[in-house]
PDB file of N, CA and C in Angstrom:
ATOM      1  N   UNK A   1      10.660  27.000  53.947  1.00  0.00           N
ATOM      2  CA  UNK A   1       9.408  27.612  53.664  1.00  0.00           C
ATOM      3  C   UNK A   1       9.390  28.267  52.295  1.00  0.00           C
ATOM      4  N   UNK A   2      10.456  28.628  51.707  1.00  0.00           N
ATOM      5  CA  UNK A   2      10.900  29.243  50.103  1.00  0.00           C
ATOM      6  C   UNK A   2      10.750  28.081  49.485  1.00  0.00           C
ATOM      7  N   UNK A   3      10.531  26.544  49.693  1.00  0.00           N
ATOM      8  CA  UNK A   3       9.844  25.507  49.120  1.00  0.00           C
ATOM      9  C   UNK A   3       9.396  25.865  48.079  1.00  0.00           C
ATOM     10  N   UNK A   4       9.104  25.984  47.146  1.00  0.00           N
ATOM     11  CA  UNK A   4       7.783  25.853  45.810  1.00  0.00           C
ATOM     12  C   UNK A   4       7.617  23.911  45.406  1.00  0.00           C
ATOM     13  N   UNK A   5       6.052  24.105  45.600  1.00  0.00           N
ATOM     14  CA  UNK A   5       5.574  22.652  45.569  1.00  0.00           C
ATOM     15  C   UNK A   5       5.915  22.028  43.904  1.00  0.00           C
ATOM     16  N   UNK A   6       6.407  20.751  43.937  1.00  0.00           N
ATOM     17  CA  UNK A   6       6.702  20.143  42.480  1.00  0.00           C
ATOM     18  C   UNK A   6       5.614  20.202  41.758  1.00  0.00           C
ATOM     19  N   UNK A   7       6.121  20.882  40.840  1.00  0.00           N
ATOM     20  CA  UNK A   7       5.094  20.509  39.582  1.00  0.00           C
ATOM     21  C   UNK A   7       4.894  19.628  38.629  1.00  0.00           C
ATOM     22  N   UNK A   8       3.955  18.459  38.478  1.00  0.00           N
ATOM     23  CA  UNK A   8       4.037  17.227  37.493  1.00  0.00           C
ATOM     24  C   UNK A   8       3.821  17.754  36.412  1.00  0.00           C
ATOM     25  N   UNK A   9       5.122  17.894  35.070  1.00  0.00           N
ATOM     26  CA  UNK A   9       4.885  18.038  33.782  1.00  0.00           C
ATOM     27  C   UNK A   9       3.938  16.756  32.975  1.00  0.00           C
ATOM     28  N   UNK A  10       3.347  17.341  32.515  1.00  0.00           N
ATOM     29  CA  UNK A  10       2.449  16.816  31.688  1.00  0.00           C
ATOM     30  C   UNK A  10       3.804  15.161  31.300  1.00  0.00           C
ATOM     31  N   UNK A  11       2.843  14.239  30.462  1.00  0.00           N
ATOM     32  CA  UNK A  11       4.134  13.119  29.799  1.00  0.00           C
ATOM     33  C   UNK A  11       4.239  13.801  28.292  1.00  0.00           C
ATOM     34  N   UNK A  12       4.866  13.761  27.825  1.00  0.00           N
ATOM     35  CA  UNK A  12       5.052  14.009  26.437  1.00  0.00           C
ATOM     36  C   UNK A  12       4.017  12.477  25.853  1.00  0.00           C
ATOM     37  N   UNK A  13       3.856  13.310  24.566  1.00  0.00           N
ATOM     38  CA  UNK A  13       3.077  11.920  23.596  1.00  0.00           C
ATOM     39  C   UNK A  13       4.313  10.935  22.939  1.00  0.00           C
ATOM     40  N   UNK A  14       3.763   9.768  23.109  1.00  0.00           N
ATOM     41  CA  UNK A  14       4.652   8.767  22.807  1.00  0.00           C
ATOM     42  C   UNK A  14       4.803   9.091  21.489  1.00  0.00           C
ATOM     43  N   UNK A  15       5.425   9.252  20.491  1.00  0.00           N
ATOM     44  CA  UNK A  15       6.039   9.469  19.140  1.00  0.00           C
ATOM     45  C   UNK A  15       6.629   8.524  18.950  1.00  0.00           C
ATOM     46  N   UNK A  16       5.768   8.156  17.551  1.00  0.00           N
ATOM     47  CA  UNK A  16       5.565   6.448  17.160  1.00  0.00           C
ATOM     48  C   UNK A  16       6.214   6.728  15.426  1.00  0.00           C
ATOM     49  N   UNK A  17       7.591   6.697  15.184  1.00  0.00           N
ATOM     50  CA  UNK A  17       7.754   6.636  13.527  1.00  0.00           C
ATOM     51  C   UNK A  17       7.189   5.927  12.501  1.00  0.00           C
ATOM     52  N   UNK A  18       5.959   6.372  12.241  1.00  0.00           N
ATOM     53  CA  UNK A  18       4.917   5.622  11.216  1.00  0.00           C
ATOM     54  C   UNK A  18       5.416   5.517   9.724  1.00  0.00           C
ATOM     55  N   UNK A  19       6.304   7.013   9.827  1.00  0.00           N
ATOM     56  CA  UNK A  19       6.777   7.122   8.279  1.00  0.00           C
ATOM     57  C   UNK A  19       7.157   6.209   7.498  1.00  0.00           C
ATOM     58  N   UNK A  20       7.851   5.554   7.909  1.00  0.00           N
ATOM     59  CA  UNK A  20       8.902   4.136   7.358  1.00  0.00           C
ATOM     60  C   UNK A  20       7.843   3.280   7.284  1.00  0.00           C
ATOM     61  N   UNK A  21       7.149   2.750   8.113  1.00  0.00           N
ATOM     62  CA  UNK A  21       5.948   2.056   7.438  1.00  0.00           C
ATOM     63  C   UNK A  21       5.052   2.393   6.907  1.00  0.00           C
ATOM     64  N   UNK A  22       4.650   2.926   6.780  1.00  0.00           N
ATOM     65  CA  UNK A  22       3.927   3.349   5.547  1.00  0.00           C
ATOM     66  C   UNK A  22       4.400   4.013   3.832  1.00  0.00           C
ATOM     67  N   UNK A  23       5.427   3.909   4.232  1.00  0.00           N
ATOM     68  CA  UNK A  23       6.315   4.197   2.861  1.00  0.00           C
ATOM     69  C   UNK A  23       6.422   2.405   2.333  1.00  0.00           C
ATOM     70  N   UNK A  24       6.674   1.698   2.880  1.00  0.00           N
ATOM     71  CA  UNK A  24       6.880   0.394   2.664  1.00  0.00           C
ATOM     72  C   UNK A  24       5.556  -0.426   2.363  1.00  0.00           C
ATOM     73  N   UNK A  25       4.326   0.131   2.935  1.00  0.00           N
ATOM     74  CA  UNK A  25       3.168  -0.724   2.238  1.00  0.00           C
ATOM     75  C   UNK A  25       3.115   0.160   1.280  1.00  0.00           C
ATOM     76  N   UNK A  26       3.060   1.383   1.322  1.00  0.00           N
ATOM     77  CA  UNK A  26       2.889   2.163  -0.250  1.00  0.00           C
ATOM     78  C   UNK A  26       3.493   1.642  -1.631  1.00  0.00           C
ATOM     79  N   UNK A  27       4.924   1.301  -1.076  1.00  0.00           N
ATOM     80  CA  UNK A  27       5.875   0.093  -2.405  1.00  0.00           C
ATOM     81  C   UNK A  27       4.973  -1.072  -2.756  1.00  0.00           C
ATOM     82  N   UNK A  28       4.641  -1.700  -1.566  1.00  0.00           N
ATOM     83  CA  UNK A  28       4.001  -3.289  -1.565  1.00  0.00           C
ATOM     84  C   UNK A  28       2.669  -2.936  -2.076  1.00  0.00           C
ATOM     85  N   UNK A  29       2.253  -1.839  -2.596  1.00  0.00           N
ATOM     86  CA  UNK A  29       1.130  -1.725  -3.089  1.00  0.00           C
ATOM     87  C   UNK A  29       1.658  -1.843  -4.660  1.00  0.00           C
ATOM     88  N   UNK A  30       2.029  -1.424  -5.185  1.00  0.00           N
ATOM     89  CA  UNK A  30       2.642  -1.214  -6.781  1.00  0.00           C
ATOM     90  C   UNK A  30       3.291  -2.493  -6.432  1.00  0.00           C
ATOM     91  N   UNK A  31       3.519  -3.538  -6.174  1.00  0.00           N
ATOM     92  CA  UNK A  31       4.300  -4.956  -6.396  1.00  0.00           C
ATOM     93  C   UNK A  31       3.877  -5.617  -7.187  1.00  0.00           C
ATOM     94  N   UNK A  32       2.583  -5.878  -7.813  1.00  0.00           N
ATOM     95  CA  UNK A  32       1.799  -6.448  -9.108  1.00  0.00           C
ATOM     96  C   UNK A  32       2.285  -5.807 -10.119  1.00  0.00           C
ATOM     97  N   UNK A  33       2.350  -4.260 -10.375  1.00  0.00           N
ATOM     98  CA  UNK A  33       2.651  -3.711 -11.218  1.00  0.00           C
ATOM     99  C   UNK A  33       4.371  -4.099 -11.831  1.00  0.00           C
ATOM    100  N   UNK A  34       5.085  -3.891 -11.046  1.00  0.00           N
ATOM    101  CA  UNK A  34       6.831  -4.456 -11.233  1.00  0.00           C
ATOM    102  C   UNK A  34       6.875  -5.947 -11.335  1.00  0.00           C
ATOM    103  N   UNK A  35       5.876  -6.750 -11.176  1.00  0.00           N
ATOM    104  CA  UNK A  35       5.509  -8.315 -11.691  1.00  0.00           C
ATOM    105  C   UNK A  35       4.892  -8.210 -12.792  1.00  0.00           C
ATOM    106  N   UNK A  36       4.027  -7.639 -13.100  1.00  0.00           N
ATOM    107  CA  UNK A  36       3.333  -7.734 -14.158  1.00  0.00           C
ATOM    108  C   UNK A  36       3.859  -7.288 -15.600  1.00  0.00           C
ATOM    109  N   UNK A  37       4.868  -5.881 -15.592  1.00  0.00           N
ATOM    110  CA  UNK A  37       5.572  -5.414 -16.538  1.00  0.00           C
ATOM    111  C   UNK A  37       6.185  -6.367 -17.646  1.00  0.00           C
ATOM    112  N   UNK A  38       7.414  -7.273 -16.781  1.00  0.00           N
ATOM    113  CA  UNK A  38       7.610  -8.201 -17.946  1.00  0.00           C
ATOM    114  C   UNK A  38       6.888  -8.925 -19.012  1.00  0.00           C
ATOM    115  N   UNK A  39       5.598  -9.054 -17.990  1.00  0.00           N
ATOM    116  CA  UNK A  39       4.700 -10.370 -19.146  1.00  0.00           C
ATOM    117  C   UNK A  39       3.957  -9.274 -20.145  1.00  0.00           C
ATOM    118  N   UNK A  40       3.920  -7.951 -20.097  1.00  0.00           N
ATOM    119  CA  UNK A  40       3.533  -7.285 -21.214  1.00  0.00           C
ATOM    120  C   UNK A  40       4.156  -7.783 -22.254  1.00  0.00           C
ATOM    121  N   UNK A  41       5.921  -7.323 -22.590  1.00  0.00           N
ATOM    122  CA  UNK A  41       6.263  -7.782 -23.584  1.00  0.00           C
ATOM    123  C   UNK A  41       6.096  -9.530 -24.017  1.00  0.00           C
ATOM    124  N   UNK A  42       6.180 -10.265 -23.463  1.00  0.00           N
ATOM    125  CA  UNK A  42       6.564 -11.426 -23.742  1.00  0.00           C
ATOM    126  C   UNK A  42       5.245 -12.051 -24.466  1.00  0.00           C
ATOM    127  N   UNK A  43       5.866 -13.351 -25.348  1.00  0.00           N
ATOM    128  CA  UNK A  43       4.561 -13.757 -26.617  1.00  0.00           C
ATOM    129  C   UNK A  43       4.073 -14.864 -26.114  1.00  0.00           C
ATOM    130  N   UNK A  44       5.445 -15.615 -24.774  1.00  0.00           N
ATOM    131  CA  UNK A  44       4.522 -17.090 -24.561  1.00  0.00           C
ATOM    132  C   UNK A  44       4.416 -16.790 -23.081  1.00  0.00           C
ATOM    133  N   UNK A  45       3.383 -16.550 -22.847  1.00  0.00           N
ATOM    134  CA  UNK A  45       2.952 -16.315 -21.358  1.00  0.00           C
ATOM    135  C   UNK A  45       1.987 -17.040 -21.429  1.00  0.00           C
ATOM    136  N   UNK A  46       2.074 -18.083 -20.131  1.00  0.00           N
ATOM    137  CA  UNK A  46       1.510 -19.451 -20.138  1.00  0.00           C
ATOM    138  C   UNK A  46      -0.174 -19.153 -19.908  1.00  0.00           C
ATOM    139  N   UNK A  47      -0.684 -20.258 -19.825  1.00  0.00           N
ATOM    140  CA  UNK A  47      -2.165 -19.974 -19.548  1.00  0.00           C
ATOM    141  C   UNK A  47      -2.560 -19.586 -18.386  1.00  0.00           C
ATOM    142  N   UNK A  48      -3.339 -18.698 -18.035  1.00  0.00           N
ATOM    143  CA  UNK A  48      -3.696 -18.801 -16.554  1.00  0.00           C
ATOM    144  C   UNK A  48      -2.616 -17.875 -15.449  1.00  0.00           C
ATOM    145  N   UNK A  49      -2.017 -17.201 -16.191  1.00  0.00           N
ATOM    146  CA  UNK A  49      -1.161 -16.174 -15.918  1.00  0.00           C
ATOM    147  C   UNK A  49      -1.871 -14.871 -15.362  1.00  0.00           C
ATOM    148  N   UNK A  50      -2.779 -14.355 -16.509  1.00  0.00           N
ATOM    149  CA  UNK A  50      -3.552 -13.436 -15.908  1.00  0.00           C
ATOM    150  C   UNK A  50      -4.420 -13.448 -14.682  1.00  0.00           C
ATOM    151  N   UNK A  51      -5.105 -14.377 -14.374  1.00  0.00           N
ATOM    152  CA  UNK A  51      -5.557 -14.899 -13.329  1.00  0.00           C
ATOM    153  C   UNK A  51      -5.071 -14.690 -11.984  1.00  0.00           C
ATOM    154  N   UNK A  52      -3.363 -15.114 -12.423  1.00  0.00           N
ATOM    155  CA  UNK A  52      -2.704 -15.369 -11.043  1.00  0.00           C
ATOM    156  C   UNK A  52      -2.263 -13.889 -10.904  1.00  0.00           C
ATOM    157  N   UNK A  53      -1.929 -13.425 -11.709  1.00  0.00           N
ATOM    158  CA  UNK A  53      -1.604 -11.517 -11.855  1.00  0.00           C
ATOM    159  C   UNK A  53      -2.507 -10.781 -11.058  1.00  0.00           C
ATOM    160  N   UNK A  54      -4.433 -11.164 -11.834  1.00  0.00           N
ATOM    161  CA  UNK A  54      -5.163  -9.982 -10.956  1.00  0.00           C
ATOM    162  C   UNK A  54      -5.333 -10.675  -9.002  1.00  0.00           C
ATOM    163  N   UNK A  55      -5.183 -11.955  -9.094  1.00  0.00           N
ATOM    164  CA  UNK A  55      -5.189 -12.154  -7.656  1.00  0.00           C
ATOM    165  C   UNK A  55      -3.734 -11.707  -6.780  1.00  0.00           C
ATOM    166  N   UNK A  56      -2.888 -11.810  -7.454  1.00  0.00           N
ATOM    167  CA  UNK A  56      -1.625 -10.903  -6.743  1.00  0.00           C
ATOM    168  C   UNK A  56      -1.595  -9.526  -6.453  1.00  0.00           C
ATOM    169  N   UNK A  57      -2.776  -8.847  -7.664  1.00  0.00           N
ATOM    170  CA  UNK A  57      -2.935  -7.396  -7.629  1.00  0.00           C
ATOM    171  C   UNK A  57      -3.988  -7.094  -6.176  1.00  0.00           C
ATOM    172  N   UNK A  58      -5.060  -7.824  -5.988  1.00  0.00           N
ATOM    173  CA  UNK A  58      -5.862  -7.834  -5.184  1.00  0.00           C
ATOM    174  C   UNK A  58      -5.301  -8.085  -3.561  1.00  0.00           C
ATOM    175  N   UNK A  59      -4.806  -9.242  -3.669  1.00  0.00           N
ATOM    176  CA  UNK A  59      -3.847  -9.261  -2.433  1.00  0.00           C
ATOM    177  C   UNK A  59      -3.424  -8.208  -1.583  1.00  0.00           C
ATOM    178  N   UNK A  60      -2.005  -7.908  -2.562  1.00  0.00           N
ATOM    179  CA  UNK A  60      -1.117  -7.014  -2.426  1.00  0.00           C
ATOM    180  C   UNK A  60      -1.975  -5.718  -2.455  1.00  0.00           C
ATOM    181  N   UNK A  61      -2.767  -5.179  -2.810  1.00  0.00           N
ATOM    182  CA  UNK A  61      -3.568  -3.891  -2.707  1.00  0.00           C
ATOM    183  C   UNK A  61      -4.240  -3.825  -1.679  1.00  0.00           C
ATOM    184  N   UNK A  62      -5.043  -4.984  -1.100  1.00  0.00           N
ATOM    185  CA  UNK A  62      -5.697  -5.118   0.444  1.00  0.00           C
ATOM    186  C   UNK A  62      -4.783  -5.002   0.884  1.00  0.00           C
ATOM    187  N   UNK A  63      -3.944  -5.548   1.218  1.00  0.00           N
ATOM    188  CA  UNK A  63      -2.824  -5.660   2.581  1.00  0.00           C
ATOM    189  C   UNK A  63      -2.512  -4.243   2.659  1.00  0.00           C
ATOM    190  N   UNK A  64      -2.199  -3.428   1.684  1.00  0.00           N
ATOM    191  CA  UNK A  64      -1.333  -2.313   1.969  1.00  0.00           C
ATOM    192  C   UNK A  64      -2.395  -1.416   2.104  1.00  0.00           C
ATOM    193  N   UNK A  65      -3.892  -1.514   1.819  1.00  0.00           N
ATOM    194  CA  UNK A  65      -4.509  -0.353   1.645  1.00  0.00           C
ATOM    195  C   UNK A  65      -4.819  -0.332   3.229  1.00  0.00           C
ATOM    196  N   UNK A  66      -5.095  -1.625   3.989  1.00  0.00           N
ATOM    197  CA  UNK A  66      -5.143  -1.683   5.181  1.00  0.00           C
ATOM    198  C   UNK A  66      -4.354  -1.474   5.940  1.00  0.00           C
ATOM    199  N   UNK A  67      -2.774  -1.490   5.429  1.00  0.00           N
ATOM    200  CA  UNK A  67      -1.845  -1.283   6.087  1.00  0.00           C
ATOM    201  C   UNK A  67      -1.642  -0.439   6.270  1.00  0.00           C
ATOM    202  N   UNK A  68      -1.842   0.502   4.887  1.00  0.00           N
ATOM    203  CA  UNK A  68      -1.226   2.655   5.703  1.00  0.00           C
ATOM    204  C   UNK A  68      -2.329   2.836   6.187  1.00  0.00           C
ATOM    205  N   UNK A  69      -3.877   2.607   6.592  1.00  0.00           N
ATOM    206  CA  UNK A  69      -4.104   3.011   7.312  1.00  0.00           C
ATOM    207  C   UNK A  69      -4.276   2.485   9.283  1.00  0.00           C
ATOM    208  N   UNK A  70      -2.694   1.376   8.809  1.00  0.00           N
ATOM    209  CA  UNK A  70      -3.075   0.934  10.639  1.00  0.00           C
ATOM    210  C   UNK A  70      -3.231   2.118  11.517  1.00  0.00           C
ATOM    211  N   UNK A  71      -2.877   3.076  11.617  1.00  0.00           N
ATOM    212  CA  UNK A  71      -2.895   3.970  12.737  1.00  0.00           C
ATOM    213  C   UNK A  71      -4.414   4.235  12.703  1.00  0.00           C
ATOM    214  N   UNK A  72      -5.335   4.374  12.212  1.00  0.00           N
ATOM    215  CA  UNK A  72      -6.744   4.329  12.278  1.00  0.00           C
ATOM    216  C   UNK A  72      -7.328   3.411  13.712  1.00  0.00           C
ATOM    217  N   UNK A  73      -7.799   4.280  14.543  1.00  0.00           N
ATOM    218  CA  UNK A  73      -8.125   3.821  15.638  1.00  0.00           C
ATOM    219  C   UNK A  73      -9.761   2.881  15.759  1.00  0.00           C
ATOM    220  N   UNK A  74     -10.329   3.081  14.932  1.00  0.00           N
ATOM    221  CA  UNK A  74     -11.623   2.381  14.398  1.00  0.00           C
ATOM    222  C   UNK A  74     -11.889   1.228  13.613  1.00  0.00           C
ATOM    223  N   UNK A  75     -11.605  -0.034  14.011  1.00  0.00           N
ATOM    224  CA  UNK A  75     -11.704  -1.464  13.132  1.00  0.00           C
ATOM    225  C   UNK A  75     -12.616  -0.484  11.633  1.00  0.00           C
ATOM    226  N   UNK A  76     -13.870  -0.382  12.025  1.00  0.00           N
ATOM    227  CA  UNK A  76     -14.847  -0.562  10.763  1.00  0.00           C
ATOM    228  C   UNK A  76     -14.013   0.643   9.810  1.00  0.00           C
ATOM    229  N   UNK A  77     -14.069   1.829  10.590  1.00  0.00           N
ATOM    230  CA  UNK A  77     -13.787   3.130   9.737  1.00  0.00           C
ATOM    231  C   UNK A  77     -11.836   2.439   8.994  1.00  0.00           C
ATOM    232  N   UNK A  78     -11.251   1.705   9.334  1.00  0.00           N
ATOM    233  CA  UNK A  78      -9.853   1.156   9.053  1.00  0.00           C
ATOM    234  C   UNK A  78     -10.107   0.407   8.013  1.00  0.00           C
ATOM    235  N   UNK A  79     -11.206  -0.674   7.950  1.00  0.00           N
ATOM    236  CA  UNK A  79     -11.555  -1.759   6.931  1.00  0.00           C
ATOM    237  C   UNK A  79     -11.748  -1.341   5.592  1.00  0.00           C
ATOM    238  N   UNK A  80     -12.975  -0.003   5.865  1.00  0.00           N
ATOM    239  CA  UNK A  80     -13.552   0.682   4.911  1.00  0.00           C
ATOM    240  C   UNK A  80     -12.864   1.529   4.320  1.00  0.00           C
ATOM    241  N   UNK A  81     -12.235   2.061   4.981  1.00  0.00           N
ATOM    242  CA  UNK A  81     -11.379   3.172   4.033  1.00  0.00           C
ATOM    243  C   UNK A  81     -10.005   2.164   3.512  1.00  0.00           C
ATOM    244  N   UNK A  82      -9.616   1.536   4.159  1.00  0.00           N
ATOM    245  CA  UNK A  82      -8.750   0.458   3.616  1.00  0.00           C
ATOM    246  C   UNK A  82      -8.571  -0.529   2.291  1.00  0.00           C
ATOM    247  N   UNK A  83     -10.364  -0.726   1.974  1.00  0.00           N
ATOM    248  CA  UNK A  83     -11.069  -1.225   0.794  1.00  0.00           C
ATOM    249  C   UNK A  83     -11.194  -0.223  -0.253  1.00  0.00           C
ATOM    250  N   UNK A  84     -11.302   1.013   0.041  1.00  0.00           N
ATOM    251  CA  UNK A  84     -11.637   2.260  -0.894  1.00  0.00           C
ATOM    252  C   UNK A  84     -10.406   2.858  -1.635  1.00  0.00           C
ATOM    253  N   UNK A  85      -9.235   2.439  -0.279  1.00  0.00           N
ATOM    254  CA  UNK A  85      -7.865   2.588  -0.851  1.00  0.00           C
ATOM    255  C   UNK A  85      -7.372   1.986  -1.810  1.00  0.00           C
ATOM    256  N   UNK A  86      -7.695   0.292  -1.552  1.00  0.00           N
ATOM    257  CA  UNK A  86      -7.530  -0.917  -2.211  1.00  0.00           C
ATOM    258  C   UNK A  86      -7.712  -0.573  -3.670  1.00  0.00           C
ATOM    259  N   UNK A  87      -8.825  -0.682  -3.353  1.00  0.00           N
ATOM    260  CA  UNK A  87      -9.552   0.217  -5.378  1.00  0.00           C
ATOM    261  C   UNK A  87      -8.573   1.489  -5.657  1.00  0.00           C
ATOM    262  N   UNK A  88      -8.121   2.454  -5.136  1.00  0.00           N
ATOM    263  CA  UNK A  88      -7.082   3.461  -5.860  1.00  0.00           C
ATOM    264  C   UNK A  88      -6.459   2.600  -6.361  1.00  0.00           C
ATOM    265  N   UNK A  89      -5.704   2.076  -5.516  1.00  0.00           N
ATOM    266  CA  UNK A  89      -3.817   1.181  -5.802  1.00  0.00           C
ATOM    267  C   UNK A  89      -4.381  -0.068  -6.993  1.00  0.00           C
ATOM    268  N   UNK A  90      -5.630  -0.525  -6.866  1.00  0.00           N
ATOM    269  CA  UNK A  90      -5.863  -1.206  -8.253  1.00  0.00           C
ATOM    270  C   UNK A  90      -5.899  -0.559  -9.565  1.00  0.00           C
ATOM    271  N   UNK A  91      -6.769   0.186  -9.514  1.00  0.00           N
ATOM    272  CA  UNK A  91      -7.109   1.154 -10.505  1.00  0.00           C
ATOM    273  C   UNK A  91      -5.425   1.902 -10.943  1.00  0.00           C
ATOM    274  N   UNK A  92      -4.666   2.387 -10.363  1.00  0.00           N
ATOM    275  CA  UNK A  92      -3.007   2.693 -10.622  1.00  0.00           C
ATOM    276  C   UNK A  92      -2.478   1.815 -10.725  1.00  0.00           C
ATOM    277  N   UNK A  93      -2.384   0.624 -10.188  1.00  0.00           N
ATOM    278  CA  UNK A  93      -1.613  -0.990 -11.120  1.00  0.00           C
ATOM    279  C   UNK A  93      -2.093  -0.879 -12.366  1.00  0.00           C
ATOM    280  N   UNK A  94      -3.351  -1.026 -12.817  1.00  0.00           N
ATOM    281  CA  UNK A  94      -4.056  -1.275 -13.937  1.00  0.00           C
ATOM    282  C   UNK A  94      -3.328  -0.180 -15.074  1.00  0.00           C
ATOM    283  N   UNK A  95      -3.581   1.309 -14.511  1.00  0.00           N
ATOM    284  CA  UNK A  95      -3.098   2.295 -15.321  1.00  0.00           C
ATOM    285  C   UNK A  95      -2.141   1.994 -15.397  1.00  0.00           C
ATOM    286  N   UNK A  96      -0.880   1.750 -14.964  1.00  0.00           N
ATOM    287  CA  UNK A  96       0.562   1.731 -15.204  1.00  0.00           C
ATOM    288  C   UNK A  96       0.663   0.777 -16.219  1.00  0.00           C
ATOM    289  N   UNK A  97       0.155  -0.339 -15.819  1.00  0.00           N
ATOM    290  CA  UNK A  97       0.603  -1.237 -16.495  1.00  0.00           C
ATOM    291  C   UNK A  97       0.106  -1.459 -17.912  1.00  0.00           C
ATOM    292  N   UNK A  98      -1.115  -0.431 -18.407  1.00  0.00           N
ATOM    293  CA  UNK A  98      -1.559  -0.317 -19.272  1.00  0.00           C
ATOM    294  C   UNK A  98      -0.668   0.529 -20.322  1.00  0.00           C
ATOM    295  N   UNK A  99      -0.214   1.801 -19.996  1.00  0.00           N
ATOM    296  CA  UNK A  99       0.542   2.630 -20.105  1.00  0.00           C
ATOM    297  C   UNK A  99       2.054   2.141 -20.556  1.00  0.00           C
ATOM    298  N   UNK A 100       2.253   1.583 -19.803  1.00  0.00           N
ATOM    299  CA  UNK A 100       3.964   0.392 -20.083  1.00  0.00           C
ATOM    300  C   UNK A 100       3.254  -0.140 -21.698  1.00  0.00           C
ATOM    301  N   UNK A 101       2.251  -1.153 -21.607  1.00  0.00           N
ATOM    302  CA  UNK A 101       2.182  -1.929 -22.830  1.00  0.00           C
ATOM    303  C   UNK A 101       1.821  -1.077 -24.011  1.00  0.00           C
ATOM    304  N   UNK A 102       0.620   0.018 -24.035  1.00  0.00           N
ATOM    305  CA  UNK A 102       0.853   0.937 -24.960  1.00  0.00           C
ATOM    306  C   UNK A 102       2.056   1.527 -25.271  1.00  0.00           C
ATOM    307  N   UNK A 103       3.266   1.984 -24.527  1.00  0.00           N
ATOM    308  CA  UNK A 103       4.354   2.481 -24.819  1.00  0.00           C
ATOM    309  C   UNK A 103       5.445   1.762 -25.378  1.00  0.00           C
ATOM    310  N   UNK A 104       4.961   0.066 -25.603  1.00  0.00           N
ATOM    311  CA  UNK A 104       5.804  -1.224 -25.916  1.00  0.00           C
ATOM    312  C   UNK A 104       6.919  -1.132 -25.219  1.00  0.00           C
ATOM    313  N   UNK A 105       7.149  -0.366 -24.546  1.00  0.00           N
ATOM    314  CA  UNK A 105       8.463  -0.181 -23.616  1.00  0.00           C
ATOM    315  C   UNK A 105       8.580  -1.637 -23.183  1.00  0.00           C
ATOM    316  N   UNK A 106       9.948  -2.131 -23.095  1.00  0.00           N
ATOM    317  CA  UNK A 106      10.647  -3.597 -22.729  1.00  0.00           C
ATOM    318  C   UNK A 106      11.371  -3.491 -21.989  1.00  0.00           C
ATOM    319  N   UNK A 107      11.585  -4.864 -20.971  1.00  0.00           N
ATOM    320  CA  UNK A 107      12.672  -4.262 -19.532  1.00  0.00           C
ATOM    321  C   UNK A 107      13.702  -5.447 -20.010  1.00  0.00           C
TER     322      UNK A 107
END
């Protein structure tokens, strides 16, 4: 009769290590930029180079802008802010790599 009835503890929240991924699309976002560096310096960079540069930049900037925000529980609100991201990480490829060629810095 000194019984006391069980008490169901709550579950703990599943704890999901996001950190590591999202550190890793954050890299894969700047990946145009560490491609692109060399062909600053260089004099014979073939035709049609740039081309293939800003579509690698575009790529690689969607994927990752969508990617740190997978934990976003909302397709549309994930897409959109994902696209808005996209444009930062372009706009910072662009700067860097602008920055490198003004500085003539060579790797």
């Amino acid at each position: 009769m000194d019984e006391e009835p069980k008490q169901n503890q709550p579950d703990k929240p599943k704890e999901s290590n996001n950190a590591g991924r999202i550190i890793l699309w954050l890299l894969f976002a700047f990946v145009p930029s560490i491609v692109t560096i060399p062909f600053v310096a260089a004099r014979n960079v073939p035709t049609g180079t740039g081309n293939g540069l800003v579509a690698l930049a575009i790529v690689c900037c969607l994927c990752s802008g969508i990617g740190v925000l997978r934990g976003v529980k909302g397709p549309t609100t994930r897409i959109l802010l994902g696209v808005l991201l996209a444009g930062v990480f372009f706009v910072l490829n662009a700067f860097i790599v602008i920055l490198v060629g003004c500085s003539k810095m060579s790797i």
